[in-house]
N, C-alpha and C. Protein backbone atom coordinates (compact mmCIF):
# COMPACT_ATOMS: atom_id res chain seq x y z
N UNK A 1 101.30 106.31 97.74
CA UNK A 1 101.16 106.57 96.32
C UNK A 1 102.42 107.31 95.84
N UNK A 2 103.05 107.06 94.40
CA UNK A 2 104.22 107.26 94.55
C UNK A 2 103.80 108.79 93.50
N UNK A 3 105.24 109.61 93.30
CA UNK A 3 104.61 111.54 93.30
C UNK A 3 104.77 111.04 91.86
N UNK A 4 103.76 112.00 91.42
CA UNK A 4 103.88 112.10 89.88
C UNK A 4 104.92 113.32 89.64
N UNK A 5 105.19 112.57 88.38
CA UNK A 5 105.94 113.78 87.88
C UNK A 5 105.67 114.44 86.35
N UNK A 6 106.09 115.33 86.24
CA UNK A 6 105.72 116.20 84.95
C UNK A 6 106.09 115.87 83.64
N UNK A 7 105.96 115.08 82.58
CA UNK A 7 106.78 114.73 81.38
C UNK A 7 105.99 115.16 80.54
N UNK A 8 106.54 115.70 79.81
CA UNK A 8 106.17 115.77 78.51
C UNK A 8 105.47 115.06 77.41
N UNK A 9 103.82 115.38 77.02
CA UNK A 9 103.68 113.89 75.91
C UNK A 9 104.43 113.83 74.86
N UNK A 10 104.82 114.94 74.42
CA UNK A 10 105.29 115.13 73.28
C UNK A 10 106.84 115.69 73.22
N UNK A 11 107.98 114.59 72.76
CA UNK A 11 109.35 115.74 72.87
C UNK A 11 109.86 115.79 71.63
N UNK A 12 109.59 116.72 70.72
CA UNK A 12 110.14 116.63 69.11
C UNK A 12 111.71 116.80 69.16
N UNK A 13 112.16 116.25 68.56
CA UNK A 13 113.57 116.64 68.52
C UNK A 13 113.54 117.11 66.59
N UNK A 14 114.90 117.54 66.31
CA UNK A 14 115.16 118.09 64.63
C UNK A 14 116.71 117.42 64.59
N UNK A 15 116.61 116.66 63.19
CA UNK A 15 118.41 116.08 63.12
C UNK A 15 118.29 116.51 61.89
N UNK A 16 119.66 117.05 61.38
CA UNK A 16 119.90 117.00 59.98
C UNK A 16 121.04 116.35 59.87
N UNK A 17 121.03 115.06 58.75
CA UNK A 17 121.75 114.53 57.81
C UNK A 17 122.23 114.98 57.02
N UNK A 18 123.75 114.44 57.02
CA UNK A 18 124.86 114.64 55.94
C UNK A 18 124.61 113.91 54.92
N UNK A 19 124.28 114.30 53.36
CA UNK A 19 124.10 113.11 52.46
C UNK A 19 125.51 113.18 51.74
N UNK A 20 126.22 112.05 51.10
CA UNK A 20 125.44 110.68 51.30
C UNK A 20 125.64 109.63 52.66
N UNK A 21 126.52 110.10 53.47
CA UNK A 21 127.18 109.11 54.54
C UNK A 21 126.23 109.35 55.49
N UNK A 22 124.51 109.88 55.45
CA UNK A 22 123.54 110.22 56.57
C UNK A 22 124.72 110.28 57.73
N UNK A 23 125.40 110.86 58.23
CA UNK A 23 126.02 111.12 59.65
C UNK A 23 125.19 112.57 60.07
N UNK A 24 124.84 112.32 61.44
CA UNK A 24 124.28 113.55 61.37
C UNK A 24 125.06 114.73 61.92
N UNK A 25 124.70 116.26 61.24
CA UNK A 25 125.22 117.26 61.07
C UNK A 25 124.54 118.05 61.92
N UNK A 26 123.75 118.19 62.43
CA UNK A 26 123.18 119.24 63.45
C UNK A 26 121.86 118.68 64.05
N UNK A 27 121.61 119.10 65.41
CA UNK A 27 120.77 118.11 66.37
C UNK A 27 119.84 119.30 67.15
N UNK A 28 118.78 119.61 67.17
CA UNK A 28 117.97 120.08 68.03
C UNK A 28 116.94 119.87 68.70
N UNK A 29 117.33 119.83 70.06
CA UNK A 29 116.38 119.35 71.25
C UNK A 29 115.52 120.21 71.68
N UNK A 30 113.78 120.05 71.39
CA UNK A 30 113.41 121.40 71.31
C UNK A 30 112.59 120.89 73.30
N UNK A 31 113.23 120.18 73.73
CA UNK A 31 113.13 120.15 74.92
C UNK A 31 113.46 121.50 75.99
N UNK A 32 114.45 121.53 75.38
CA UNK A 32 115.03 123.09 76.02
C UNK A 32 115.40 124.30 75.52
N UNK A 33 115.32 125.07 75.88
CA UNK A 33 115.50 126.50 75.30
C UNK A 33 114.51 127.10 74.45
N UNK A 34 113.50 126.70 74.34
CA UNK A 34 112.34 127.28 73.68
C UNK A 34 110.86 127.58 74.91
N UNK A 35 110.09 128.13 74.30
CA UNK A 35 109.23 128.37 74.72
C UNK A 35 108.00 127.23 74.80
N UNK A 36 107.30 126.69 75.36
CA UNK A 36 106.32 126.08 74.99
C UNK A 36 105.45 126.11 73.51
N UNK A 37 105.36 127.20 73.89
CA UNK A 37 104.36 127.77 71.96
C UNK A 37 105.59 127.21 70.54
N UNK A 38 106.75 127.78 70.81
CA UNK A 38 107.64 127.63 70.06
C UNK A 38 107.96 125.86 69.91
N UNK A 39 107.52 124.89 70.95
CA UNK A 39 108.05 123.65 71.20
C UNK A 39 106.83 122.71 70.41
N UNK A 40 105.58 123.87 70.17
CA UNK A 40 104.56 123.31 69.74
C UNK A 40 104.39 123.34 67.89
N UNK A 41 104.74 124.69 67.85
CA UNK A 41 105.08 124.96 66.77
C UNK A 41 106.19 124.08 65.82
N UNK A 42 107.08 123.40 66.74
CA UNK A 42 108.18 122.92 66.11
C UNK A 42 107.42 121.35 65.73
N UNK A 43 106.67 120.83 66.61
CA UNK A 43 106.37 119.78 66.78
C UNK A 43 104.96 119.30 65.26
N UNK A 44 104.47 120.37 65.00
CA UNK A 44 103.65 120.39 64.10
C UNK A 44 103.68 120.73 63.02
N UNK A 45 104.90 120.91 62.84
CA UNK A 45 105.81 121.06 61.43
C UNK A 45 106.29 119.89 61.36
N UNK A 46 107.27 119.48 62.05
CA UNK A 46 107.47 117.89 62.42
C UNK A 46 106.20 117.02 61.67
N UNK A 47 105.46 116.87 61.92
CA UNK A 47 104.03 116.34 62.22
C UNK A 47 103.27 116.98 60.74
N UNK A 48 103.29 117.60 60.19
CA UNK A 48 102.77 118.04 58.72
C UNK A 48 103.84 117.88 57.74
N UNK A 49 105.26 117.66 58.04
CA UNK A 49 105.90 117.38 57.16
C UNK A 49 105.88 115.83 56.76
N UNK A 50 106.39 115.27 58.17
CA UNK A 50 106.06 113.58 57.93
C UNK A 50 104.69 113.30 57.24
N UNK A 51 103.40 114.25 57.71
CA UNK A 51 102.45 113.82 56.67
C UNK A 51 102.42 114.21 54.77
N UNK A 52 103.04 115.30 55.25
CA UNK A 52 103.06 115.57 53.42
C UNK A 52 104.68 114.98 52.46
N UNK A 53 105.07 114.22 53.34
CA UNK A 53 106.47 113.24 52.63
C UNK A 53 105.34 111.22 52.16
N UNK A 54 104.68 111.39 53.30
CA UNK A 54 103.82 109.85 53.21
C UNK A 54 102.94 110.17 51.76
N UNK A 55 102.54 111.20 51.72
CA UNK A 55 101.33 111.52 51.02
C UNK A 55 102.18 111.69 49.35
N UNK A 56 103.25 112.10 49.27
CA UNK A 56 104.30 112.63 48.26
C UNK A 56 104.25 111.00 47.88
N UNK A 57 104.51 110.15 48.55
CA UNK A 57 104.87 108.74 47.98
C UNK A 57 103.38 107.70 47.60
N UNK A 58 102.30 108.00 48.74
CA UNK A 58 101.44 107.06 48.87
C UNK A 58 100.11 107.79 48.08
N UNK A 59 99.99 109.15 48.16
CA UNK A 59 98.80 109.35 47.38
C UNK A 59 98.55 109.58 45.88
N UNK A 60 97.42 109.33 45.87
CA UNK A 60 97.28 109.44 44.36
C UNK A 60 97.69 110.62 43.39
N UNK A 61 98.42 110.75 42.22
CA UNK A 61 98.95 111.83 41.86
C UNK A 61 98.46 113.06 41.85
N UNK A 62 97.03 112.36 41.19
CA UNK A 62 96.39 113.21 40.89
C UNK A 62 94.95 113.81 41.89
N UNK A 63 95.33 113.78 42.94
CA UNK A 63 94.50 113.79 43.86
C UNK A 63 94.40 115.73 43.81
N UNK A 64 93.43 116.51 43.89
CA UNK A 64 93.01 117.72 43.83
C UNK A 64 92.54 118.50 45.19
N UNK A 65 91.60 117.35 46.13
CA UNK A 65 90.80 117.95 47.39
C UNK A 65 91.05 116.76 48.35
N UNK A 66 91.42 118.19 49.19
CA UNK A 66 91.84 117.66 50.62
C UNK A 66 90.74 118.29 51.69
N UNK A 67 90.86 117.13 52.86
CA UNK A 67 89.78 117.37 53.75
C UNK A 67 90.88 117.68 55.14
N UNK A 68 90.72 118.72 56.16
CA UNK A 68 91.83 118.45 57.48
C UNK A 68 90.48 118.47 58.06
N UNK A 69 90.03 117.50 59.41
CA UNK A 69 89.17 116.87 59.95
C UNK A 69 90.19 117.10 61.08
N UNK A 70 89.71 119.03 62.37
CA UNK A 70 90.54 118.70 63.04
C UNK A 70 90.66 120.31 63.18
N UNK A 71 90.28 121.24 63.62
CA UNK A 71 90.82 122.68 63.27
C UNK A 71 91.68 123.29 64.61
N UNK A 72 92.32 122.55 65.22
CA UNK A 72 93.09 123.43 66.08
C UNK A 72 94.92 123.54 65.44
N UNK A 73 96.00 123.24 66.40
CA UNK A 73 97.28 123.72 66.26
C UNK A 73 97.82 122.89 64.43
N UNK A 74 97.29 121.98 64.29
CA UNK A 74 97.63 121.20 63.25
C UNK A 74 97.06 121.44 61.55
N UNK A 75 95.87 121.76 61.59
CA UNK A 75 95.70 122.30 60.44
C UNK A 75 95.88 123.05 59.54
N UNK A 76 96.63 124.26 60.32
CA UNK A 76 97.04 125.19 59.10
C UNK A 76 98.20 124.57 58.40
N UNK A 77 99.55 123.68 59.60
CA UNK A 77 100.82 123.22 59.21
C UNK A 77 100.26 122.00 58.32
N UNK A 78 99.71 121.42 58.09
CA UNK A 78 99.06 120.50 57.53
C UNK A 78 99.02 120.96 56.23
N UNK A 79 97.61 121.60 56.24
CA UNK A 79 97.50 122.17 54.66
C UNK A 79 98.98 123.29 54.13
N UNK A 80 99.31 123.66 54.72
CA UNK A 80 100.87 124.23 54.40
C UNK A 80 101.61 123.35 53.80
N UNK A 81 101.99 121.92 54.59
CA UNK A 81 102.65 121.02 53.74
C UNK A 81 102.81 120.05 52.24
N UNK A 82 101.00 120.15 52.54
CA UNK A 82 100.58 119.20 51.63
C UNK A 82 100.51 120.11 50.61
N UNK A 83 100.23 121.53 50.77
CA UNK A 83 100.16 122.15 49.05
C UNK A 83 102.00 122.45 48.90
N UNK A 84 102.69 122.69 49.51
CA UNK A 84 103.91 122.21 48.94
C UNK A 84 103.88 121.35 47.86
N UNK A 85 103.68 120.47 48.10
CA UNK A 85 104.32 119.09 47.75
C UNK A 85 102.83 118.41 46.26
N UNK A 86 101.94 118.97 46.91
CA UNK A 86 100.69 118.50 46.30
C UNK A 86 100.00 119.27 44.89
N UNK A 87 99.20 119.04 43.80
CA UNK A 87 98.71 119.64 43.25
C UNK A 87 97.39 120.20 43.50
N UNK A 88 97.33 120.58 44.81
CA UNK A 88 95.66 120.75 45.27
C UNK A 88 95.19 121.91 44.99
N UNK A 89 93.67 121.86 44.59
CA UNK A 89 93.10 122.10 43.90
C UNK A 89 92.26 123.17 44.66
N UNK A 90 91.54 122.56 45.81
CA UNK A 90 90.38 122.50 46.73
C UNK A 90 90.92 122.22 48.30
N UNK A 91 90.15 123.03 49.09
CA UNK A 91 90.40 122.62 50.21
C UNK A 91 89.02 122.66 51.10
N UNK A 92 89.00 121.54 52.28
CA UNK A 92 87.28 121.25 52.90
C UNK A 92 88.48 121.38 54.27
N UNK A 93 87.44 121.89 55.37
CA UNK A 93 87.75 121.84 57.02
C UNK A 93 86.57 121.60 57.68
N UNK A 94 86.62 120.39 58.74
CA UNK A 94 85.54 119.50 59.59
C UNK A 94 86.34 119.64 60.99
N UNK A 95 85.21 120.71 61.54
CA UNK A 95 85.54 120.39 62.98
C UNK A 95 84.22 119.98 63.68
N UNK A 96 84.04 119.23 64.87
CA UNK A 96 83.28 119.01 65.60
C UNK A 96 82.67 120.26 66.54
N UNK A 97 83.24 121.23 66.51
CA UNK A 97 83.32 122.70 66.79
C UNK A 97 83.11 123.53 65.34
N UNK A 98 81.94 123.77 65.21
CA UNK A 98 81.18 124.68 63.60
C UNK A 98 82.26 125.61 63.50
N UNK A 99 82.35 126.41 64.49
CA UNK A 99 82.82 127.83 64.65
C UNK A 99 83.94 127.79 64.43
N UNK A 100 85.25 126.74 64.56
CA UNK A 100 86.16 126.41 65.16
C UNK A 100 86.79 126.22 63.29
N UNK A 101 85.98 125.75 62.77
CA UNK A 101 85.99 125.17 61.16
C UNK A 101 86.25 126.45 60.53
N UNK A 102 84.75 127.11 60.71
CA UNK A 102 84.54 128.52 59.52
C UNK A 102 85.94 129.71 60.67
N UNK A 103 86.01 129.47 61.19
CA UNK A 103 87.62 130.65 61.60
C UNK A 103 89.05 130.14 61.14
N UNK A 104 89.00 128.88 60.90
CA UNK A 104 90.25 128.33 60.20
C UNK A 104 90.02 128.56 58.93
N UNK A 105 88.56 128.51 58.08
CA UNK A 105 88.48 128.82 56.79
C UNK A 105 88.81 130.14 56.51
N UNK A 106 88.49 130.99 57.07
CA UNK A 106 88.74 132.31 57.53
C UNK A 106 90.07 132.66 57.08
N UNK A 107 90.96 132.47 58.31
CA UNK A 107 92.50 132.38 58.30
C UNK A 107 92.99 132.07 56.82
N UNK A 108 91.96 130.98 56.32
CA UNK A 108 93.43 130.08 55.48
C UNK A 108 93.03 130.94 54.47
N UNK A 109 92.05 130.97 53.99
CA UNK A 109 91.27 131.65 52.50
C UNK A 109 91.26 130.45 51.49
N UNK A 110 91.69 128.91 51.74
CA UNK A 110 92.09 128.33 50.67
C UNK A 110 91.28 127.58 50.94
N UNK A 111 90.56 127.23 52.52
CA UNK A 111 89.64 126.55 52.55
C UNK A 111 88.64 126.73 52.96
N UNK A 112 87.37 125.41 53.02
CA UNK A 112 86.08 125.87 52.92
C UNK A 112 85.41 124.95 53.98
N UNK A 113 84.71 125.62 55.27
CA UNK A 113 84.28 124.99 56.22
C UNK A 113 83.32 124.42 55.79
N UNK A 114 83.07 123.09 56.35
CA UNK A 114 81.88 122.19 56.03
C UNK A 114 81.18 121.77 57.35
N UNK A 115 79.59 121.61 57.41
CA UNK A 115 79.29 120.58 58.53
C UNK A 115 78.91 119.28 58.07
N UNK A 116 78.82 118.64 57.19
CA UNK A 116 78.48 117.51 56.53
C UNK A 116 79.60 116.89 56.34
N UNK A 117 80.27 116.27 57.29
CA UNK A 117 81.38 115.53 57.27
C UNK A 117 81.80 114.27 56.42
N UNK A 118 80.52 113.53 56.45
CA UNK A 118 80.77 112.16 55.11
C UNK A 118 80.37 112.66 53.95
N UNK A 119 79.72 114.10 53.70
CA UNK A 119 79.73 114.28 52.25
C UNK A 119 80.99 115.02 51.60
N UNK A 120 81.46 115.30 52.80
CA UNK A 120 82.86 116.09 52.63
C UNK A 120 83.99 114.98 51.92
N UNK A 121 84.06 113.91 53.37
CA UNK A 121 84.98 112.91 52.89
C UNK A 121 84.91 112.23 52.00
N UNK A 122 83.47 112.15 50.68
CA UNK A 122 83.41 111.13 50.15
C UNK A 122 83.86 112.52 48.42
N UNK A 123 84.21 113.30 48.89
CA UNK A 123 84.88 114.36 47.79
C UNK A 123 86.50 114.65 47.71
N UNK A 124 86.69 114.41 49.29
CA UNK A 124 88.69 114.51 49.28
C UNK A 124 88.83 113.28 48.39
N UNK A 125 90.22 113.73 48.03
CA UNK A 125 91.38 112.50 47.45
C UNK A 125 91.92 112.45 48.57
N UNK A 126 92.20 113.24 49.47
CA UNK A 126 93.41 113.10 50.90
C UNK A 126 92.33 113.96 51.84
N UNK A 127 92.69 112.87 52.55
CA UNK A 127 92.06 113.51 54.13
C UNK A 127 92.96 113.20 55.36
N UNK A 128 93.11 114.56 56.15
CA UNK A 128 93.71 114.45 57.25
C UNK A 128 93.16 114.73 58.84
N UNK A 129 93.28 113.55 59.65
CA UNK A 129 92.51 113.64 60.80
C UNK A 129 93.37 114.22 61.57
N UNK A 130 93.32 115.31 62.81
CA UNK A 130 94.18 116.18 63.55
C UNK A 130 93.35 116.64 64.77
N UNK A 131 92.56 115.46 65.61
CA UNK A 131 92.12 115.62 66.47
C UNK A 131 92.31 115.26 67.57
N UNK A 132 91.64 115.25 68.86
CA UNK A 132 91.77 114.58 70.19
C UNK A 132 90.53 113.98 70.10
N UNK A 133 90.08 113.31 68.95
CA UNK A 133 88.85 112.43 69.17
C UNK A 133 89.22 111.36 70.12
N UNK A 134 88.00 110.74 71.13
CA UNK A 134 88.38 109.24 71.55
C UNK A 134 87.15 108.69 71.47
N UNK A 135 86.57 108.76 70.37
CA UNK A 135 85.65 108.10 69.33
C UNK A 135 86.19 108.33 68.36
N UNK A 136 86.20 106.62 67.47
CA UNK A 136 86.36 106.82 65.97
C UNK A 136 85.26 107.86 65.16
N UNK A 137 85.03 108.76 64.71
CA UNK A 137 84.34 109.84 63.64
C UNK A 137 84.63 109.05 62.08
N UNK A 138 85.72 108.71 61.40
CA UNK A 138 85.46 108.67 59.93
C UNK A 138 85.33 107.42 59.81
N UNK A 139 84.62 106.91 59.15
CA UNK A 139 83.89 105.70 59.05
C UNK A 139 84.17 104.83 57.60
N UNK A 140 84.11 103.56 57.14
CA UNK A 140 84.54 103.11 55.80
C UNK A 140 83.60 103.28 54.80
N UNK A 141 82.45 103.64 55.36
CA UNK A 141 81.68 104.03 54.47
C UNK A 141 81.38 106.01 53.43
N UNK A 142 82.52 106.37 54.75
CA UNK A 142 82.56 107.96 53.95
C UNK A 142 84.03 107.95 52.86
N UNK A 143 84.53 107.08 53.28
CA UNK A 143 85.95 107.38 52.49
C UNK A 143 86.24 106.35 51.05
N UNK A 144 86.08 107.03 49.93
CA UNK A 144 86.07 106.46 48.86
C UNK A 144 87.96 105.30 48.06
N UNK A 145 87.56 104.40 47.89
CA UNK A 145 88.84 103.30 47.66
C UNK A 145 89.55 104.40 46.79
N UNK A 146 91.27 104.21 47.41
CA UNK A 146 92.39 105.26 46.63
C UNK A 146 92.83 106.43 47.75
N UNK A 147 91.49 106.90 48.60
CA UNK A 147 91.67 108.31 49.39
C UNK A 147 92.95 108.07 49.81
N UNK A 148 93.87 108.96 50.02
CA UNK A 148 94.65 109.22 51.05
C UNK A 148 94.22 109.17 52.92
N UNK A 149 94.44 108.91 53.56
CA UNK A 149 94.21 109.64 54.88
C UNK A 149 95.77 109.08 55.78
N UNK A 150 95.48 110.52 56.23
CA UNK A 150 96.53 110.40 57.47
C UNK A 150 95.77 110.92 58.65
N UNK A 151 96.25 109.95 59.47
CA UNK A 151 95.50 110.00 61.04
C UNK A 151 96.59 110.44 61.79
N UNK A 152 96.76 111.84 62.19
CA UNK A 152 97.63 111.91 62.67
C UNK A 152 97.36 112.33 64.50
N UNK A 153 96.40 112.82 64.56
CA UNK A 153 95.87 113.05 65.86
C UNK A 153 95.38 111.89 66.94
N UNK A 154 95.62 110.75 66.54
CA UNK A 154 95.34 109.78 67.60
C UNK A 154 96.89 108.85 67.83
N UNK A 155 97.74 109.70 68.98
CA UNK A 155 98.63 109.38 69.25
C UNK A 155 99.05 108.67 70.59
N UNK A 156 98.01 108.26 71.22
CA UNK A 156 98.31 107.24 72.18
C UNK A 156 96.90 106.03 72.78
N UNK A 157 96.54 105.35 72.96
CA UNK A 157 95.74 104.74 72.83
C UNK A 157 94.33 105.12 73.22
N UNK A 158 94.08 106.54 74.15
CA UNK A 158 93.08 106.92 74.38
C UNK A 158 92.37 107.53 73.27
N UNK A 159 93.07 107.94 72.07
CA UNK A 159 92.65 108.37 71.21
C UNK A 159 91.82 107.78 69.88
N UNK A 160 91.09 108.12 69.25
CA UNK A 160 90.45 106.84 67.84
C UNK A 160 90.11 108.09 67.12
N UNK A 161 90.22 108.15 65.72
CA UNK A 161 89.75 109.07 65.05
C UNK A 161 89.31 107.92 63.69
N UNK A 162 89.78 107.09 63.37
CA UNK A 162 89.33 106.02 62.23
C UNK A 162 89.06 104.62 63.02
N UNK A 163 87.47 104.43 62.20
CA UNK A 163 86.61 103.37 62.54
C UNK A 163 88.08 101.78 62.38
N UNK A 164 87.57 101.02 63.29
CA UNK A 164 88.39 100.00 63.02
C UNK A 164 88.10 99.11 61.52
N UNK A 165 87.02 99.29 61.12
CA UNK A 165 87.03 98.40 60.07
C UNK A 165 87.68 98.98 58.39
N UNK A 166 87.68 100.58 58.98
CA UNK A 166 88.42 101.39 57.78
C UNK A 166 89.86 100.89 57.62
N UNK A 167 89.97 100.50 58.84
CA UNK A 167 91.37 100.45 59.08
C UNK A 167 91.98 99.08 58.72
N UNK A 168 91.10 98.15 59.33
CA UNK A 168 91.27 96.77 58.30
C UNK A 168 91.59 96.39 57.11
N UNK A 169 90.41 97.55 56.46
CA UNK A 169 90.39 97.67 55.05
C UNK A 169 91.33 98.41 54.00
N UNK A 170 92.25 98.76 55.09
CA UNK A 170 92.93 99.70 54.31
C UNK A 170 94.67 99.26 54.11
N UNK A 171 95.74 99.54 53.72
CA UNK A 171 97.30 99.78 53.67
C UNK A 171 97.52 100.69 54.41
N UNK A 172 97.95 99.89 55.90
CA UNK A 172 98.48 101.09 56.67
C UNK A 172 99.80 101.18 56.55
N UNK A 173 100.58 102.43 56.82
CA UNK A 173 101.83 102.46 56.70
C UNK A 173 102.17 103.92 58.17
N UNK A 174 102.56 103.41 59.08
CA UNK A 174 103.04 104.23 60.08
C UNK A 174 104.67 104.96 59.93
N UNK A 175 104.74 105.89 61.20
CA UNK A 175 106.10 106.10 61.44
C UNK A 175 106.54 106.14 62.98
N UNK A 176 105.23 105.28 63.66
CA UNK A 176 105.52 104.83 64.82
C UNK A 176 103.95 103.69 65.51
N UNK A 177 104.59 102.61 65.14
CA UNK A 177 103.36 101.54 65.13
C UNK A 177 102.39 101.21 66.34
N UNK A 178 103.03 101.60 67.38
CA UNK A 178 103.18 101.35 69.12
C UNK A 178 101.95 102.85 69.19
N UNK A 179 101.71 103.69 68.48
CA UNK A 179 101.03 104.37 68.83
C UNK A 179 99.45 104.60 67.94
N UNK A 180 99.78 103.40 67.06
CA UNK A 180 98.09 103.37 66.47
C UNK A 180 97.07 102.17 67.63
């Protein structure tokens, strides 16, 4: 049996572009020289920004309530991004873990733990999934035509957080296709 070795699932890197000739101007490999926590941290900024740039273009303007479906490393950078960028109004948090929900509501103050998950989703304009589900959870019947959602927690095939037929039904638009 041949030795395993240790890789990384995740290696964020950071480039910044020169505008207008995009050449790039500075490069960080957060492979090295950071800390793990710090490599995680980088990675989920990464990861809430790409979602609140998709959402800047694809969601509805006027969208008010957001759902993060998902309460560990990703949710706070999440809702951080999206009220940047967003006019939100309202905020809902769904974890499969009760406790896990009302301590992120806690933290944030902006949002409001729920256990009723499809009555939740059928109130966002944007909903964001940020889990290690490997069952699909949001279903086409909780999410109302227009919602936003970004699935960002099912990043390699063991993962499902949206029913396949939501997904049929929907305009997907990725930023890495090989991993839905």
């Amino acid at each position: 049996m041949p030795a395993r070795t240790a890789t990384a699932r995740i290696s964020p890197a950071v480039m910044k572009l020169s505008c207008p000739t995009n050449s790039p101007a500075a490069y960080a490999d957060t492979r090295a020289r950071w800390s793990a926590r710090s490599k995680a941290a980088r990675s989920s900024c990464r990861t809430a920004a790409a979602t609140a740039l998709a959402a800047k273009y694809l969601a509805r303007p006027d969208g008010q309530t957001i759902l993060i479906c998902g309460c560990g490393e990703q949710a706070g950078p999440q809702l951080e991004a999206l009220r940047a960028l967003l006019p939100l109004q309202s905020g809902l948090c769904w974890d499969r873990d009760g406790e896990r929900a009302k301590a992120v509501a806690r933290t944030s103050k902006s949002l409001t733990a729920v256990e009723d998950l499809a009555s939740a989703a059928r109130t966002a304009d944007l909903i964001v999934t940020c889990t290690t589900a490997t069952e699909p959870f949001l279903t086409t019947d909780m999410v109302r035509p227009g919602t936003f959602v970004a699935a960002v927690g099912a990043d390699n095939p063991q993962k499902s957080e949206i029913e396949p037929a939501l997904m049929a039904a929907s305009l997907v638009v990725t930023d890495s296709t090989a991993q839905c």
